[in-house]
PDB file of N, CA and C in Angstrom:
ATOM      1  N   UNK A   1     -17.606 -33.120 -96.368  1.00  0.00           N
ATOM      2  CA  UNK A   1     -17.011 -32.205 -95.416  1.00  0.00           C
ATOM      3  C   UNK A   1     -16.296 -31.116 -96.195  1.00  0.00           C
ATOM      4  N   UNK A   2     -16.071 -29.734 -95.713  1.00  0.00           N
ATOM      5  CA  UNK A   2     -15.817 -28.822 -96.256  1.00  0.00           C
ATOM      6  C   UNK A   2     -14.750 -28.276 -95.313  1.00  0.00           C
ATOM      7  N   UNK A   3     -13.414 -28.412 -95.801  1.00  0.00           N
ATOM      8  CA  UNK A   3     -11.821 -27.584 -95.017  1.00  0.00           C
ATOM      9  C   UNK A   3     -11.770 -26.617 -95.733  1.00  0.00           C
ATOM     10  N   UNK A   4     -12.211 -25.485 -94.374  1.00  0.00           N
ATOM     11  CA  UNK A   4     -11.799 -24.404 -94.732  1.00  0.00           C
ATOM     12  C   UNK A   4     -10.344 -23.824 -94.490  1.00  0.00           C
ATOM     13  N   UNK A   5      -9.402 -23.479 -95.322  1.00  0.00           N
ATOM     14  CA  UNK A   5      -7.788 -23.345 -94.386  1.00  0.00           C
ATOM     15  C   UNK A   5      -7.496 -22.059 -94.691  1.00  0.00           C
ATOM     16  N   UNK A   6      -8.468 -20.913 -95.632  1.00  0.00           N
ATOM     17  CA  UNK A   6      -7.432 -19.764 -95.854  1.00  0.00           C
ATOM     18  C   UNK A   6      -8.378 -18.305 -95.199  1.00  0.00           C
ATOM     19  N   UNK A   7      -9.220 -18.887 -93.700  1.00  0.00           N
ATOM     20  CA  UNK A   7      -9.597 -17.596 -93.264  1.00  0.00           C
ATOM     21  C   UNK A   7      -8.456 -16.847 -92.624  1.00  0.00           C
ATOM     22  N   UNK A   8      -8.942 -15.542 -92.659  1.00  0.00           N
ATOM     23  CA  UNK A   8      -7.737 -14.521 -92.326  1.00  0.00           C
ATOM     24  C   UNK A   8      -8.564 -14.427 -90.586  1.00  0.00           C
ATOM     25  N   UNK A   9      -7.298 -15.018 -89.530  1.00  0.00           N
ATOM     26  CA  UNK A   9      -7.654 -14.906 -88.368  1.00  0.00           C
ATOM     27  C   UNK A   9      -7.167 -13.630 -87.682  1.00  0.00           C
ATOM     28  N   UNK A  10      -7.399 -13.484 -86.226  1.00  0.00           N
ATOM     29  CA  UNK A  10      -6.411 -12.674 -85.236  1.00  0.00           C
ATOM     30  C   UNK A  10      -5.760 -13.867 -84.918  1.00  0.00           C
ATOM     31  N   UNK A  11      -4.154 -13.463 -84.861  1.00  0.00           N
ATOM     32  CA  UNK A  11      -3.351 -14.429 -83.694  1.00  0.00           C
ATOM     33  C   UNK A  11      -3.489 -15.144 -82.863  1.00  0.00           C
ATOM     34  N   UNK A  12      -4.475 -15.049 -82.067  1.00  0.00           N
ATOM     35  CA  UNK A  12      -4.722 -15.916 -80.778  1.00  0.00           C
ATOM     36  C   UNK A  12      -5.644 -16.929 -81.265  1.00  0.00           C
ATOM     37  N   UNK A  13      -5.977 -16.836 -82.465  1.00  0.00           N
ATOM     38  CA  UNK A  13      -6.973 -17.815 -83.034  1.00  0.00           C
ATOM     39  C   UNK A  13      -6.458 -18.700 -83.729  1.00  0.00           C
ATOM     40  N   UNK A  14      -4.846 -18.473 -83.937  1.00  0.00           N
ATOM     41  CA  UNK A  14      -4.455 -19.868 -84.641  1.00  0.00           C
ATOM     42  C   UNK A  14      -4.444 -20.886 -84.047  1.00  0.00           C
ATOM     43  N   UNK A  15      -4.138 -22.142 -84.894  1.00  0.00           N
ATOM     44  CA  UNK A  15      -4.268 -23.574 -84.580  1.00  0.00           C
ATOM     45  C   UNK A  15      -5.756 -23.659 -83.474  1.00  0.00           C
ATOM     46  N   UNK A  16      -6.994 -23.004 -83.846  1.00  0.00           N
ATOM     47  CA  UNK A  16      -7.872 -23.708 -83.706  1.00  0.00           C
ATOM     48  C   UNK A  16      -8.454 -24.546 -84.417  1.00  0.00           C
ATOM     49  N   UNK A  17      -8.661 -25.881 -84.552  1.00  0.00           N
ATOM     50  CA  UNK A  17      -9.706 -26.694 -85.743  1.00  0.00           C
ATOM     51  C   UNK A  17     -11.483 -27.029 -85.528  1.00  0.00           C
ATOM     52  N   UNK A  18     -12.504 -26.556 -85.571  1.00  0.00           N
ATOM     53  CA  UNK A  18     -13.450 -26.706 -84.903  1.00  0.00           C
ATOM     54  C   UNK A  18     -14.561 -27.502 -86.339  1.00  0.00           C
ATOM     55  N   UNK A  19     -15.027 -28.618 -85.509  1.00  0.00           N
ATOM     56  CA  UNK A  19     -15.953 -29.293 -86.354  1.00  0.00           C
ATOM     57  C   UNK A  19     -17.612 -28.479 -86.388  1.00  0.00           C
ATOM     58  N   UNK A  20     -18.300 -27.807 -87.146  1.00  0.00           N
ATOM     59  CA  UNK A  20     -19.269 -26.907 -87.106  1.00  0.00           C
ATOM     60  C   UNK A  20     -20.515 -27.846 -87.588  1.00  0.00           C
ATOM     61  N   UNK A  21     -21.822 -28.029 -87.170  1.00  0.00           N
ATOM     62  CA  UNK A  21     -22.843 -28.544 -87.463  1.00  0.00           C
ATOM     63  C   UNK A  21     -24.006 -28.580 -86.408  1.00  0.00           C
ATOM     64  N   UNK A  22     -25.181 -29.358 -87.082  1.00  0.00           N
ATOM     65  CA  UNK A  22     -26.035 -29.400 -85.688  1.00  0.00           C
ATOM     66  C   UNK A  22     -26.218 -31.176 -85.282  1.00  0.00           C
ATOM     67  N   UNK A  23     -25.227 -31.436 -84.510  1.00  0.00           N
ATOM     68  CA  UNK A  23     -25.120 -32.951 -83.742  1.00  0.00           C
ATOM     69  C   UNK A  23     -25.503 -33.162 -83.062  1.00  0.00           C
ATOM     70  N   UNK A  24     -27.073 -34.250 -83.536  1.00  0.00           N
ATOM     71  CA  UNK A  24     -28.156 -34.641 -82.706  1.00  0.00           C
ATOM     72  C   UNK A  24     -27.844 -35.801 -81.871  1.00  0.00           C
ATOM     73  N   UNK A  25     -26.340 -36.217 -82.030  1.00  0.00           N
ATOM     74  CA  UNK A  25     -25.367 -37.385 -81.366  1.00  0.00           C
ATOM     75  C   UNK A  25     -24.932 -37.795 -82.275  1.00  0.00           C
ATOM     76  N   UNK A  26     -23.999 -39.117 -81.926  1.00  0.00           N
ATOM     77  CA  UNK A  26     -22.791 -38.984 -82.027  1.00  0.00           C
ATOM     78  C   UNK A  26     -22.232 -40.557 -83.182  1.00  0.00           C
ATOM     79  N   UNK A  27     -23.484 -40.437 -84.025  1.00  0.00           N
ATOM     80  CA  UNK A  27     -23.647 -41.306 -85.381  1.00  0.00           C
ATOM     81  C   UNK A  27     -22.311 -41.447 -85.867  1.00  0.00           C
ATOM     82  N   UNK A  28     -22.141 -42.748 -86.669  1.00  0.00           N
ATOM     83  CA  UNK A  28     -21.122 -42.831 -87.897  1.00  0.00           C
ATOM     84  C   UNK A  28     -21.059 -41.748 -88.328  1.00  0.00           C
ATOM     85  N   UNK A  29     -21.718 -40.833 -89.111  1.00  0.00           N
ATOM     86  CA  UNK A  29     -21.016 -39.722 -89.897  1.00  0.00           C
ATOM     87  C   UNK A  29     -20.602 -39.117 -89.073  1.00  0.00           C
ATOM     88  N   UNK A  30     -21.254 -38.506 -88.062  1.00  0.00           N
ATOM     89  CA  UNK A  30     -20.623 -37.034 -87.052  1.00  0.00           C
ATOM     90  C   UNK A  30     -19.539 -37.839 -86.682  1.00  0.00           C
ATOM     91  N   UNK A  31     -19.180 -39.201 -85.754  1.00  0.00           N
ATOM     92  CA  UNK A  31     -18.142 -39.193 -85.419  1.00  0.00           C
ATOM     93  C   UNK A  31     -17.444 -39.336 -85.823  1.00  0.00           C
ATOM     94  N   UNK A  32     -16.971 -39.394 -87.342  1.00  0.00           N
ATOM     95  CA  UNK A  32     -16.150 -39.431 -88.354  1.00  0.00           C
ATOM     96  C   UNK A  32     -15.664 -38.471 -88.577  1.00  0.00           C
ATOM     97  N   UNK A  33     -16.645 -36.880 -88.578  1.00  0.00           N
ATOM     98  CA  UNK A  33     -16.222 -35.486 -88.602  1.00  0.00           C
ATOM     99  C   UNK A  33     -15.493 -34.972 -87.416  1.00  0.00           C
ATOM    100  N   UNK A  34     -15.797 -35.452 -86.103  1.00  0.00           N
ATOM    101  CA  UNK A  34     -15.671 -35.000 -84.996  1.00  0.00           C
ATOM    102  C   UNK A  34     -13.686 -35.914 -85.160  1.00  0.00           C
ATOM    103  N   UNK A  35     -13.543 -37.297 -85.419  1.00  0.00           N
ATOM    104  CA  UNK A  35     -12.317 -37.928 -85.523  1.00  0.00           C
ATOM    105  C   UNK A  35     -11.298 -37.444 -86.727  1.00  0.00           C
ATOM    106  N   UNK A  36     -11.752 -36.541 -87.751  1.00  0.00           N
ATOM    107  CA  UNK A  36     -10.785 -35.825 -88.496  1.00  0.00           C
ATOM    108  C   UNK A  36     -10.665 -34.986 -88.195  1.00  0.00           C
ATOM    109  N   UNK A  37     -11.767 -33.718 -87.270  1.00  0.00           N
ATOM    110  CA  UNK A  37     -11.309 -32.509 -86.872  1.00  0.00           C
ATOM    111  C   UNK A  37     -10.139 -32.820 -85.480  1.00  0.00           C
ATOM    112  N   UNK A  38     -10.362 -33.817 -84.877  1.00  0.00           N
ATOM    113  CA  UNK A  38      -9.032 -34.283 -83.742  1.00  0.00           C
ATOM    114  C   UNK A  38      -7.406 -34.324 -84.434  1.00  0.00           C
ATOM    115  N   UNK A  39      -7.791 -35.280 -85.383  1.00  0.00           N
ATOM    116  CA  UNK A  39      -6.615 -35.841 -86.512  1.00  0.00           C
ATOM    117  C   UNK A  39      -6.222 -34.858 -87.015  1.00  0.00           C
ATOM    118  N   UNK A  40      -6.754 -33.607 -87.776  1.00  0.00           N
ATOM    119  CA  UNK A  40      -5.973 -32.857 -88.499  1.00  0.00           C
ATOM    120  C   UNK A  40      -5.343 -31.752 -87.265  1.00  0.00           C
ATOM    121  N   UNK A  41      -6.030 -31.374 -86.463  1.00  0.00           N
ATOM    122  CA  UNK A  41      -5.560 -30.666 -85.111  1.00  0.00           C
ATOM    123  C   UNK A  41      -4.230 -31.553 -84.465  1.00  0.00           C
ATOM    124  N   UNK A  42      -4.230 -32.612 -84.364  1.00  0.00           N
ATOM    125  CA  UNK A  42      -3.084 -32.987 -83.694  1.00  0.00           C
ATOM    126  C   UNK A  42      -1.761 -33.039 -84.740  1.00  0.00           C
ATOM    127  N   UNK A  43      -2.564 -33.289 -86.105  1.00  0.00           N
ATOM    128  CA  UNK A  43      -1.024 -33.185 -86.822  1.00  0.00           C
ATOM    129  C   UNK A  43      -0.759 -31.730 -86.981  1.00  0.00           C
ATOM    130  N   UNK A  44      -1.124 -30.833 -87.002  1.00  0.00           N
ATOM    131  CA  UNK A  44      -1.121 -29.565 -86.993  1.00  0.00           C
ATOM    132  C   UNK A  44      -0.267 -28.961 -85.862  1.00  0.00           C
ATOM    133  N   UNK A  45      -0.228 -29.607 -84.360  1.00  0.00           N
ATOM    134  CA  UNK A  45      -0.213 -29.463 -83.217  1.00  0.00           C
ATOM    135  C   UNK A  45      -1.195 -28.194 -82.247  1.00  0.00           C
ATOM    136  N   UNK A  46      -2.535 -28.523 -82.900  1.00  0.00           N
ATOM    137  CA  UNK A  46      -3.470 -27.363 -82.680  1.00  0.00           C
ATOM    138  C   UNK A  46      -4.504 -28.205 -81.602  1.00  0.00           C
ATOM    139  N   UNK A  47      -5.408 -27.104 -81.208  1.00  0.00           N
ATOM    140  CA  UNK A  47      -6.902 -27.602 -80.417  1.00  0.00           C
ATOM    141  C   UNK A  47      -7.848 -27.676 -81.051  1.00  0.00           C
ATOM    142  N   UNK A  48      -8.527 -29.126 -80.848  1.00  0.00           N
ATOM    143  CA  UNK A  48      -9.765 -29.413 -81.773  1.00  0.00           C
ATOM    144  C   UNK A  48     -11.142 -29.061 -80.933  1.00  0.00           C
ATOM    145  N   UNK A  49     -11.730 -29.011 -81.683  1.00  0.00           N
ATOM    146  CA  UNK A  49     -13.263 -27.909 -81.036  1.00  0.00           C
ATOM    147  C   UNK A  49     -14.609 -28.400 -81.744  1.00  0.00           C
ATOM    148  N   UNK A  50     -15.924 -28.799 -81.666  1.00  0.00           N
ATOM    149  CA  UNK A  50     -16.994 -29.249 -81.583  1.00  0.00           C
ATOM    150  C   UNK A  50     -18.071 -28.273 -81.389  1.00  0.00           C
TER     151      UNK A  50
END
């Protein structure tokens, strides 16, 4: 997995966390990606995205 943390956003785009791929369902790996992009969003206090 690859965290990206230093794009330069607009404002209204902070604290989004979005998991990016092509998820043919919802396997051990993806849902592993899909359960850290939640995890780092909630410690963040942000919205996680898929």
């Amino acid at each position: 997995m690859i965290v990206i943390d230093d794009i330069i956003m607009d404002k209204k785009e902070k604290g989004n966390y979005v998991a990016l791929g092509s998820f043919d369902g919802l396997h051990c790996g993806h849902l592993s990606l899909v359960k850290k992009t939640v995890e780092i969003a909630k410690e963040k206090n942000g919205k996680s995205m898929v």
